[in-house]
Structures are given as structure tokens and as C-alpha cells.
Protein backbone atom coordinates (compact mmCIF):
# COMPACT_ATOMS: atom_id res chain seq x y z
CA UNK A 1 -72.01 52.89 123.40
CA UNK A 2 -69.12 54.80 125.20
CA UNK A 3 -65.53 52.92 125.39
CA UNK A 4 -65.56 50.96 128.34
CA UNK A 5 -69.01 49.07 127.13
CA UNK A 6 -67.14 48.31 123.91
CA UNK A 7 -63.77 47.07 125.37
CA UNK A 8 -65.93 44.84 128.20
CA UNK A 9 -68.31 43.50 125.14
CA UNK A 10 -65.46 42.58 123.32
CA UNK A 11 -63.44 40.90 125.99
CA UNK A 12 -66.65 38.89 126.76
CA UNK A 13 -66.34 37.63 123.32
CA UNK A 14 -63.18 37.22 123.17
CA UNK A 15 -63.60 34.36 125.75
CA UNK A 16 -66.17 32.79 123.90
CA UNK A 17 -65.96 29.72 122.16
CA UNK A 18 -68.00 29.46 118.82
CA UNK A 19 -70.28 27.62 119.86
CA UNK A 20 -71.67 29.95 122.49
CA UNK A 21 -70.88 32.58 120.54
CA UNK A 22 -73.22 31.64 117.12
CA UNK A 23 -75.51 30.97 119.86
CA UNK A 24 -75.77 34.23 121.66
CA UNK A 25 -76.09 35.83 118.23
CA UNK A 26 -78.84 33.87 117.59
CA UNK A 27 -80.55 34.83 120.90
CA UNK A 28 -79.67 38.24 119.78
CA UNK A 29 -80.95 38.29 116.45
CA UNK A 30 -84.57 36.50 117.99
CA UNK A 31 -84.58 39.42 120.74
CA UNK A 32 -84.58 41.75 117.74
CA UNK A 33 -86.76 40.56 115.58
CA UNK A 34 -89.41 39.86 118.25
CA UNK A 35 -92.59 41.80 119.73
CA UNK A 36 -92.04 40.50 123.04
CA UNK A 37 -88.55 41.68 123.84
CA UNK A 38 -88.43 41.98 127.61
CA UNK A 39 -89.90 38.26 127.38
CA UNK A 40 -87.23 36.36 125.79
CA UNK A 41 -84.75 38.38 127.72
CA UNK A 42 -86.36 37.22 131.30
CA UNK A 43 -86.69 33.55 129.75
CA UNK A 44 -82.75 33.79 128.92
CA UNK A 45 -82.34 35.26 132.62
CA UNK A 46 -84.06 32.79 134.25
CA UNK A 47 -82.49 30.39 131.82
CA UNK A 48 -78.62 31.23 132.68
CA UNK A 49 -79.96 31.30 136.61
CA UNK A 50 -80.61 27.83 136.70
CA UNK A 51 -77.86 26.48 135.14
């Protein structure tokens, strides 16, 4: 990850409460651990478009 994707990623977190923040880790952490990657990641996509 070159510089300027670090310093945006951690401004983005810096902005982030805890609560949203222990939940994106989780999403995280099930993207990992899971077969069907690209999956979970359109679910979350579609999920943040409708809200």
C-alpha cells in the first residue's frame, strides 16, 4: 500500500466512531475468512447504496 492509501485509510478511521468502526472490522474479518469474497463485498455495496 503506497502513502497516500495509508494516510486516506487512516483519516477514514479517524472519523469513525467505535461503533462503526468494530463493525467494519468485523465485515473485514468475515470478507477474509470467507470463500465467497466478491459476494459479501457486493452485499455491503448494495447495502451502503440503500441507506
Amino acid at each position: 500500500m503506497n502513502n497516500a492509501n495509508m494516510n486516506m485509510l487512516l483519516n477514514m478511521l479517524s472519523k469513525m466512531d467505535k461503533k462503526d468502526l468494530e463493525k467494519g472490522i468485523e465485515q473485514a474479518n468475515k470478507i477474509l475468512k470467507s470463500n465467497n469474497k466478491d459476494d459479501i463485498i457486493n452485499q455491503l455495496k448494495n447495502n451502503s447504496n440503500n441507506q
